[in-house]
PDB file of N, CA and C in Angstrom:
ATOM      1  N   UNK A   1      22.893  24.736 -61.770  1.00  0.00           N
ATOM      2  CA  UNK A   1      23.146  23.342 -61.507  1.00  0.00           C
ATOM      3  C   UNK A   1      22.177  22.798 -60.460  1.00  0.00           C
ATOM      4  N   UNK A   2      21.928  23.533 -59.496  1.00  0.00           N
ATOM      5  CA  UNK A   2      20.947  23.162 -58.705  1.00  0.00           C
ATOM      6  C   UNK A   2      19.355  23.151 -59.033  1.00  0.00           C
ATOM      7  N   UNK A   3      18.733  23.846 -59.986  1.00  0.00           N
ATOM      8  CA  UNK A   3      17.505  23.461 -60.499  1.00  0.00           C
ATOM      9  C   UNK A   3      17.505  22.616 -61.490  1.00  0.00           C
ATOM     10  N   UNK A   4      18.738  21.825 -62.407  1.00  0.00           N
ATOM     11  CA  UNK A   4      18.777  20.866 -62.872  1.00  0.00           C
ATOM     12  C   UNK A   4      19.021  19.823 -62.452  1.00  0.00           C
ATOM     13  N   UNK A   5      19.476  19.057 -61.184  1.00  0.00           N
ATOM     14  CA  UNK A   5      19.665  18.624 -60.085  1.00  0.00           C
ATOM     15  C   UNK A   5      18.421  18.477 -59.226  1.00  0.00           C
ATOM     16  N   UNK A   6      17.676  19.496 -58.923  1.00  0.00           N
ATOM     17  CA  UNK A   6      16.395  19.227 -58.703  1.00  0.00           C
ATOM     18  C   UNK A   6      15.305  18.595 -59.360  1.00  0.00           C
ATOM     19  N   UNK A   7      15.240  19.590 -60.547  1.00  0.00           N
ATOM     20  CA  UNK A   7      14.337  18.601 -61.436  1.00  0.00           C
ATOM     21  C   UNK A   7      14.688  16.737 -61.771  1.00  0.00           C
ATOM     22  N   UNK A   8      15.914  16.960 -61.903  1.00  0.00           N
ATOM     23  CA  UNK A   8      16.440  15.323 -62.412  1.00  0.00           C
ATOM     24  C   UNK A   8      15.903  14.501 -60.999  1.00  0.00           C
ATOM     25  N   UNK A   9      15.846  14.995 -59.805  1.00  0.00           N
ATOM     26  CA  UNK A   9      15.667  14.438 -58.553  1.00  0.00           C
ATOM     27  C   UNK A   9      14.242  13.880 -58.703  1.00  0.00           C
ATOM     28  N   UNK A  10      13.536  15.133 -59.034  1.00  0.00           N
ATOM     29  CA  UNK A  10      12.336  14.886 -58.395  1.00  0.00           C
ATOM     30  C   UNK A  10      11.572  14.343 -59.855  1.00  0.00           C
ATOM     31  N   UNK A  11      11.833  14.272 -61.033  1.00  0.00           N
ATOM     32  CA  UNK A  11      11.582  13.661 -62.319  1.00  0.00           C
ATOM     33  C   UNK A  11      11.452  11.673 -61.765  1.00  0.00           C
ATOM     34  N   UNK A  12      12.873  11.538 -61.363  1.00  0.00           N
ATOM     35  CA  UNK A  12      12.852  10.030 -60.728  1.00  0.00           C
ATOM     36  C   UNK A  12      12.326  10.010 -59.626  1.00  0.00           C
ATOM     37  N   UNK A  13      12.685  10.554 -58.675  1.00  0.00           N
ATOM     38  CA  UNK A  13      11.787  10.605 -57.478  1.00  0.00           C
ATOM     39  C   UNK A  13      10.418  10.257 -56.881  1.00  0.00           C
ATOM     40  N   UNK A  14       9.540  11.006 -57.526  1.00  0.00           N
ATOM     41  CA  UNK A  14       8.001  11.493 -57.378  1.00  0.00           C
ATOM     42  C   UNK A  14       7.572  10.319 -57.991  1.00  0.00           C
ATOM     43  N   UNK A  15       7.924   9.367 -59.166  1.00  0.00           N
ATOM     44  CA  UNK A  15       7.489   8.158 -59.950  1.00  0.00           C
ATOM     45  C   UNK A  15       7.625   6.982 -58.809  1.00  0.00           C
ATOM     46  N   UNK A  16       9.265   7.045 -58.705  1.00  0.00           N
ATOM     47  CA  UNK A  16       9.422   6.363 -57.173  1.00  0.00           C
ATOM     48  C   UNK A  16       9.030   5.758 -56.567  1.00  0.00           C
ATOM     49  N   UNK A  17       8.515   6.685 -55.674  1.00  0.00           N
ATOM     50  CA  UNK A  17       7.807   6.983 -54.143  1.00  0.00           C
ATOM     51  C   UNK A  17       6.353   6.713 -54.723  1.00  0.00           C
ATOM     52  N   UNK A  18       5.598   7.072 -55.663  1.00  0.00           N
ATOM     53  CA  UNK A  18       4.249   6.699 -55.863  1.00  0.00           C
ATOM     54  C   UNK A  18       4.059   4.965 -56.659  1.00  0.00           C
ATOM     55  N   UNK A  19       5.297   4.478 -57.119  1.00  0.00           N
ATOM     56  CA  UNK A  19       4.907   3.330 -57.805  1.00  0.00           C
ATOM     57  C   UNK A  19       4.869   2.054 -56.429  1.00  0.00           C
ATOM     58  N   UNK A  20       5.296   2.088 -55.316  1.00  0.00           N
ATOM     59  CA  UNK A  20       4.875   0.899 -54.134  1.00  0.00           C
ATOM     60  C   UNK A  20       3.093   0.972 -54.135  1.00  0.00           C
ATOM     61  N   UNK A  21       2.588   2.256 -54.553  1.00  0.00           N
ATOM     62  CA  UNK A  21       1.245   2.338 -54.226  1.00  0.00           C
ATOM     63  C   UNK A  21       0.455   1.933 -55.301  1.00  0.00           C
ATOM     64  N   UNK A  22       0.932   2.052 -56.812  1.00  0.00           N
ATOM     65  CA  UNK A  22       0.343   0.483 -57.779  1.00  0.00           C
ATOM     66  C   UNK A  22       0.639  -0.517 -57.490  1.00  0.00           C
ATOM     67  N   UNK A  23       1.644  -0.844 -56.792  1.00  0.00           N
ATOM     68  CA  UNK A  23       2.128  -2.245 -57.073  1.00  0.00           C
ATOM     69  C   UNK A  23       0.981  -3.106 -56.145  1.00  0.00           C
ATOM     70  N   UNK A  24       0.748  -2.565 -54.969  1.00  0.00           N
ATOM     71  CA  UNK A  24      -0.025  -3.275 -53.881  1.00  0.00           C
ATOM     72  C   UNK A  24      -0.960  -2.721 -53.652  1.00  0.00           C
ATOM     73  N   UNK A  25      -1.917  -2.660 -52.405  1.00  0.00           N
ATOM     74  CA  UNK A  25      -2.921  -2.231 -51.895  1.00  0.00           C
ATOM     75  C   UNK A  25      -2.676  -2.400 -50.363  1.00  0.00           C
ATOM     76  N   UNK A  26      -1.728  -3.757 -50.169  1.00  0.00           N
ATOM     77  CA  UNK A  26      -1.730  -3.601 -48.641  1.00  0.00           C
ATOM     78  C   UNK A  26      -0.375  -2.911 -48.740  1.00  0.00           C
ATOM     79  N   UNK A  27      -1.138  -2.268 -47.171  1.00  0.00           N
ATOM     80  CA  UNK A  27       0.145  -1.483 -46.266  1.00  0.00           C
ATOM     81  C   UNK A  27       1.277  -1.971 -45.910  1.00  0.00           C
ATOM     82  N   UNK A  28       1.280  -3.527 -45.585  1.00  0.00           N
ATOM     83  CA  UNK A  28       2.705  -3.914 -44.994  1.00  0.00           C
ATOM     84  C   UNK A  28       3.360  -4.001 -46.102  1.00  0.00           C
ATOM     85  N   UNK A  29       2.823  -4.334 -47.222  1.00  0.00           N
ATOM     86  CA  UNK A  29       3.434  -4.628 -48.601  1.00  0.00           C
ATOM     87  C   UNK A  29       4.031  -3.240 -49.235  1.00  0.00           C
ATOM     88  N   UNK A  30       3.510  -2.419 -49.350  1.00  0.00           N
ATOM     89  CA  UNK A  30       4.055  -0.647 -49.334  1.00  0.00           C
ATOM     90  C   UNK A  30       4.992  -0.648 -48.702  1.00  0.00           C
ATOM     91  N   UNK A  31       5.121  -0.898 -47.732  1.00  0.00           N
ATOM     92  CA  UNK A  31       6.142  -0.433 -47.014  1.00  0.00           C
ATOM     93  C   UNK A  31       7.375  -1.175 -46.914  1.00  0.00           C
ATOM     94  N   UNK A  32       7.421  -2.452 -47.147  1.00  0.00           N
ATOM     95  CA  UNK A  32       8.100  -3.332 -47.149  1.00  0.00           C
ATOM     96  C   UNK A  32       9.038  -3.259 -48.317  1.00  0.00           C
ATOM     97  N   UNK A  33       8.191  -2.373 -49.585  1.00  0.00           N
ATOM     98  CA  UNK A  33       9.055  -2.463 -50.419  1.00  0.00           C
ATOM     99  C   UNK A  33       9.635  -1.198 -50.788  1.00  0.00           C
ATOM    100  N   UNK A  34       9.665  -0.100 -50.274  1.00  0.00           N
ATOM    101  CA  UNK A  34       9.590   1.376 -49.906  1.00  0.00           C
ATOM    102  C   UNK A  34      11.106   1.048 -48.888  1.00  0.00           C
ATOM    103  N   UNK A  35      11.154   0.252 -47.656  1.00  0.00           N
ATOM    104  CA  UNK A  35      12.157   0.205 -46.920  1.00  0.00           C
ATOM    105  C   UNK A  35      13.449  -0.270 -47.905  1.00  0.00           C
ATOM    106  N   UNK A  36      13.588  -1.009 -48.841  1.00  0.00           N
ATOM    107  CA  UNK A  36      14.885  -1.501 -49.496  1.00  0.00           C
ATOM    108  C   UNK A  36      15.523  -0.110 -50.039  1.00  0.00           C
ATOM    109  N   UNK A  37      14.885   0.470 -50.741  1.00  0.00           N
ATOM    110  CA  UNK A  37      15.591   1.751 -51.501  1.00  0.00           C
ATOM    111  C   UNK A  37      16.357   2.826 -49.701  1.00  0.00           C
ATOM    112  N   UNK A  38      15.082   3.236 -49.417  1.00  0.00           N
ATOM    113  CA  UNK A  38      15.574   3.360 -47.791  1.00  0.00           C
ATOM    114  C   UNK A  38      16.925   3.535 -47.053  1.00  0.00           C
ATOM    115  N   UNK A  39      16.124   2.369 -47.209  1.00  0.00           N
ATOM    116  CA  UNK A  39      17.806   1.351 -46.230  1.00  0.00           C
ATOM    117  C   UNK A  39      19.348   1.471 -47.049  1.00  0.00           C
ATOM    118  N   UNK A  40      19.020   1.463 -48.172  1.00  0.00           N
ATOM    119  CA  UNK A  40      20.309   1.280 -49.314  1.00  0.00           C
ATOM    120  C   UNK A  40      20.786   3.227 -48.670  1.00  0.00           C
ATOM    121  N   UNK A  41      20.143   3.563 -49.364  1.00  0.00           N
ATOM    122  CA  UNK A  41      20.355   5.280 -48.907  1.00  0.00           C
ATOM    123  C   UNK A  41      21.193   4.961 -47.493  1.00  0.00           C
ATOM    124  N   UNK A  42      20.674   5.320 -47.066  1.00  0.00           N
ATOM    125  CA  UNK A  42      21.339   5.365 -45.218  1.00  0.00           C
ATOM    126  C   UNK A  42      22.921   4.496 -45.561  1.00  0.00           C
ATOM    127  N   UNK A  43      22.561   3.334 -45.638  1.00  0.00           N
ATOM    128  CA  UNK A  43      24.008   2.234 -45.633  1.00  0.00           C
ATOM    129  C   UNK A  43      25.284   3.133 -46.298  1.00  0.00           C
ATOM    130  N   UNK A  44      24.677   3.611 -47.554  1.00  0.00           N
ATOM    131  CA  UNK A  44      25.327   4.663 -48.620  1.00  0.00           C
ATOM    132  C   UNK A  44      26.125   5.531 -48.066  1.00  0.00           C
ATOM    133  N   UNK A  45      25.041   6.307 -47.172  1.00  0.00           N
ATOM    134  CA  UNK A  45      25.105   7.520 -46.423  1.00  0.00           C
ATOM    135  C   UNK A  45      26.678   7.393 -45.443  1.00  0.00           C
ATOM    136  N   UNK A  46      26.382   6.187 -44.650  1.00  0.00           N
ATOM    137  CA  UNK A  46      27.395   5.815 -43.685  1.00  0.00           C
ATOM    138  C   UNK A  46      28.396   5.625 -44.401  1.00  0.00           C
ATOM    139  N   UNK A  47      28.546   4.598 -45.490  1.00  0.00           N
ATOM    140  CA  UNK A  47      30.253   4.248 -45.596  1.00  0.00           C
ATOM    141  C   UNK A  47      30.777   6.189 -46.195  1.00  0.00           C
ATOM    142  N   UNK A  48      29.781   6.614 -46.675  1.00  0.00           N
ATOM    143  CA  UNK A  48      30.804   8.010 -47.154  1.00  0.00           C
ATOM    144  C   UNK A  48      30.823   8.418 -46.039  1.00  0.00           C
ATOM    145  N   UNK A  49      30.239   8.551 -44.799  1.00  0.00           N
ATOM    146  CA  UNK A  49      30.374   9.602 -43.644  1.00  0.00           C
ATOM    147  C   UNK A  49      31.846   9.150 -43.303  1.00  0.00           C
ATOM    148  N   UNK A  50      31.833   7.631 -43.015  1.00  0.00           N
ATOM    149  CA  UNK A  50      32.591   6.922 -42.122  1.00  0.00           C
ATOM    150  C   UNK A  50      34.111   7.233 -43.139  1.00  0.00           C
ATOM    151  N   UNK A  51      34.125   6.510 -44.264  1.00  0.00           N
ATOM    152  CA  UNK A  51      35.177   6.766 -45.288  1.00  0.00           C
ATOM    153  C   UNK A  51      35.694   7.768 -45.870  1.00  0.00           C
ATOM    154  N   UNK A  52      34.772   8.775 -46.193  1.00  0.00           N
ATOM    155  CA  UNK A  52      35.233   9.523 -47.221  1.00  0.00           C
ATOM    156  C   UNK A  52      35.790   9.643 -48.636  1.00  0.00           C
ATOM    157  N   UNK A  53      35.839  10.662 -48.987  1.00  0.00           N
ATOM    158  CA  UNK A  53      36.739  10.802 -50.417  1.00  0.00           C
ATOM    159  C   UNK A  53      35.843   9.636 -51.598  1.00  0.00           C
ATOM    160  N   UNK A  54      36.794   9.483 -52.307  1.00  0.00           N
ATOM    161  CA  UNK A  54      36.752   8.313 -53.732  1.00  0.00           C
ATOM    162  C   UNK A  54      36.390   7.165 -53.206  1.00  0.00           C
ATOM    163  N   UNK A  55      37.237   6.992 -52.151  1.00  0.00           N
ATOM    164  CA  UNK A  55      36.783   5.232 -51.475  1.00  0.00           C
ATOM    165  C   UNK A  55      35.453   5.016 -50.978  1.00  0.00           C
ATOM    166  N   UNK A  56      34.974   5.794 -50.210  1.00  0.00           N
ATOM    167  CA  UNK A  56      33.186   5.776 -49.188  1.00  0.00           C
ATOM    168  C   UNK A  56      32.812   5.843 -51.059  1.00  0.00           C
ATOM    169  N   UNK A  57      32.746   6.965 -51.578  1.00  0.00           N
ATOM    170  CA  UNK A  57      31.914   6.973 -53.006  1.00  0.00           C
ATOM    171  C   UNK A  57      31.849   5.485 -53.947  1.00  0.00           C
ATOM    172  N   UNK A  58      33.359   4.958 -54.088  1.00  0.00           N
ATOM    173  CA  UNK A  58      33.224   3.878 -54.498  1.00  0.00           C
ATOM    174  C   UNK A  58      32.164   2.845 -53.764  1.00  0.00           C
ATOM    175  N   UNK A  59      32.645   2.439 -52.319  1.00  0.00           N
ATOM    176  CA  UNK A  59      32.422   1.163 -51.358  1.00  0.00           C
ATOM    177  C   UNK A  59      30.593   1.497 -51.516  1.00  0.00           C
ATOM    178  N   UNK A  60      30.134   3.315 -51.638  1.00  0.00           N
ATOM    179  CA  UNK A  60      28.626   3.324 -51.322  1.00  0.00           C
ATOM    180  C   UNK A  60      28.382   2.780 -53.208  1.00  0.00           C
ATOM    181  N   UNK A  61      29.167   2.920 -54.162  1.00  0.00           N
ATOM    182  CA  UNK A  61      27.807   2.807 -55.035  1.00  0.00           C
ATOM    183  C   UNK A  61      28.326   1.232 -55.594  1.00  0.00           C
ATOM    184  N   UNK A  62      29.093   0.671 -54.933  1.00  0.00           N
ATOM    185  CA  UNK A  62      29.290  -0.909 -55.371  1.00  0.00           C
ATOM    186  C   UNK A  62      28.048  -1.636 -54.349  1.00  0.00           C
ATOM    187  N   UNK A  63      27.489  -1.080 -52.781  1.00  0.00           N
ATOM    188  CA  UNK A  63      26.778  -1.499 -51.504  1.00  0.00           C
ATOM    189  C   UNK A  63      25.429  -0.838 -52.538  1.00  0.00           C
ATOM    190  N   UNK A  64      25.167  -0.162 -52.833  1.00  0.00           N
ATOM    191  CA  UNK A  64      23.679   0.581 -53.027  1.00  0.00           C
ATOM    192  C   UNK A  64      23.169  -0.434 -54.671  1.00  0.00           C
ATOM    193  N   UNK A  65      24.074  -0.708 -55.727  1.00  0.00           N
ATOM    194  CA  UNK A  65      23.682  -1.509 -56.713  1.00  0.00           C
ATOM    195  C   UNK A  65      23.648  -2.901 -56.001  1.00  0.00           C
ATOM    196  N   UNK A  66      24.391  -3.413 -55.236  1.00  0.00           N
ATOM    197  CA  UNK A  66      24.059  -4.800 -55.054  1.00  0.00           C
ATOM    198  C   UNK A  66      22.851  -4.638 -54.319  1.00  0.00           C
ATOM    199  N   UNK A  67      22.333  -3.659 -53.321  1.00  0.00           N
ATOM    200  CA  UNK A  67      20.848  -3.622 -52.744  1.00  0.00           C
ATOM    201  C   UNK A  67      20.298  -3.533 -53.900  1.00  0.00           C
ATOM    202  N   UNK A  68      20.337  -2.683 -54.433  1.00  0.00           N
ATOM    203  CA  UNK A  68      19.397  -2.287 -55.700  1.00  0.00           C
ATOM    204  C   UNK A  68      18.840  -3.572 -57.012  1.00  0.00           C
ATOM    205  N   UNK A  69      20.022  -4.730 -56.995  1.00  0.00           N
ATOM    206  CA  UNK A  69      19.949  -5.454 -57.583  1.00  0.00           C
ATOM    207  C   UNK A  69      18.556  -6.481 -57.038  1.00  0.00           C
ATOM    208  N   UNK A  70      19.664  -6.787 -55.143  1.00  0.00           N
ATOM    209  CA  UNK A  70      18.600  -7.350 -55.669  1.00  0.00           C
ATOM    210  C   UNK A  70      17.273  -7.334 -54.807  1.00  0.00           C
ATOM    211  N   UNK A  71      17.388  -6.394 -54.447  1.00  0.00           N
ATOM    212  CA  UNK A  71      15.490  -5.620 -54.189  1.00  0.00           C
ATOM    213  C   UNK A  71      14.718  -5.856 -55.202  1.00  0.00           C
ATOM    214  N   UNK A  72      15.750  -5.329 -56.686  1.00  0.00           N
ATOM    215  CA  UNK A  72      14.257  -6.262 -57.934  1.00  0.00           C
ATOM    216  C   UNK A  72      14.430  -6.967 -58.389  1.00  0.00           C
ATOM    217  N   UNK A  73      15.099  -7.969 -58.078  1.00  0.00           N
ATOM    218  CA  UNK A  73      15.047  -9.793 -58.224  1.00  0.00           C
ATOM    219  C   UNK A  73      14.161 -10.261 -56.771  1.00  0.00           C
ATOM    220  N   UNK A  74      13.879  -9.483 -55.823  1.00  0.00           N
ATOM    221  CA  UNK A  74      13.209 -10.358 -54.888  1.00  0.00           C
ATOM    222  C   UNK A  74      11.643  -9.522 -55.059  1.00  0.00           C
ATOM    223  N   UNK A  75      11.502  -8.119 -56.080  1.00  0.00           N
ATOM    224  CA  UNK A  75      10.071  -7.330 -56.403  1.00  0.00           C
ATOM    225  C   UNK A  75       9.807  -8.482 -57.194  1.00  0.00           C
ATOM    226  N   UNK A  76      10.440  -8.638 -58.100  1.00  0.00           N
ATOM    227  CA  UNK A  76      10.328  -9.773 -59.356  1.00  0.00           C
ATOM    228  C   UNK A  76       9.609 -10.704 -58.992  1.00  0.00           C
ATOM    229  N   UNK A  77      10.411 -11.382 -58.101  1.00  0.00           N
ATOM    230  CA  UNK A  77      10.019 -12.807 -57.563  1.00  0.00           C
ATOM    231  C   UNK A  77       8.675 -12.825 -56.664  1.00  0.00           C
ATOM    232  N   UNK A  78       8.653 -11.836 -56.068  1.00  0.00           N
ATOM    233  CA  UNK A  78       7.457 -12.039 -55.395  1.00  0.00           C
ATOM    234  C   UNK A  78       6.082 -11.417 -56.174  1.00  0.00           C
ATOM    235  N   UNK A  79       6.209 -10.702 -57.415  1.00  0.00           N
ATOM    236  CA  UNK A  79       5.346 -10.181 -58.402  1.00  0.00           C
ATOM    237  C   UNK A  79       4.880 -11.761 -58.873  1.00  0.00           C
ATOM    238  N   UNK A  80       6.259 -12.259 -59.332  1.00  0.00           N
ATOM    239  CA  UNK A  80       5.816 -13.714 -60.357  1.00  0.00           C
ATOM    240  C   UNK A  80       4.893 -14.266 -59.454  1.00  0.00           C
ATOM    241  N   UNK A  81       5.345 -14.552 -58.430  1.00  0.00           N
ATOM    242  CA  UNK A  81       4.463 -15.782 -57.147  1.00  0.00           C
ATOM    243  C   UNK A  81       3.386 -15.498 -57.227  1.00  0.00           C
ATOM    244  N   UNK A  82       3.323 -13.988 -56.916  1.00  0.00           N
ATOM    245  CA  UNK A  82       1.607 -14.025 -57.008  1.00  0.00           C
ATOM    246  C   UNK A  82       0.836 -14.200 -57.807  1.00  0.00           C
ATOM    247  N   UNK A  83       1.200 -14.486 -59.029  1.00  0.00           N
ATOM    248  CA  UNK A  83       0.576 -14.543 -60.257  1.00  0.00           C
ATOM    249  C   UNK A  83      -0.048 -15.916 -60.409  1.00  0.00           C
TER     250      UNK A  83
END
């Protein structure tokens, strides 16, 4: 379970972490969009530390899709602009 777990990790992962570096060229821009996924993690992290059980699991993956949402409605939006 754990080398399938790994692989599935690092399958999404590694695409990830290298696609801020097509998207842009500048650095603040890398990073800027590198911090949303980030940040969602950690927030995640806390309500299960803080909560626990079913509830932290619920409260983190209802908090991590609404980041997630809309981190790419605002990638989106700022992709379109520049265009």
């Amino acid at each position: 379970m754990l080398l399938l777990n790994a692989t599935g990790y690092a399958l999404f992962n590694v695409p990830h972490l290298a696609m801020p570096a097509e998207l842009t060229v500048n650095y603040h821009e890398r990073t800027r969009l590198i911090s949303f996924p980030v940040a969602g993690a950690a927030a995640g992290q806390l309500i299960i530390w803080f909560r626990g059980g079913a509830a932290g699991h619920a409260a983190a993956t209802w908090l991590l899709g609404v980041i997630i949402v809309l981190s790419c409605v605002a990638c989106l939006g700022r992709l379109h602009a520049a265009r």
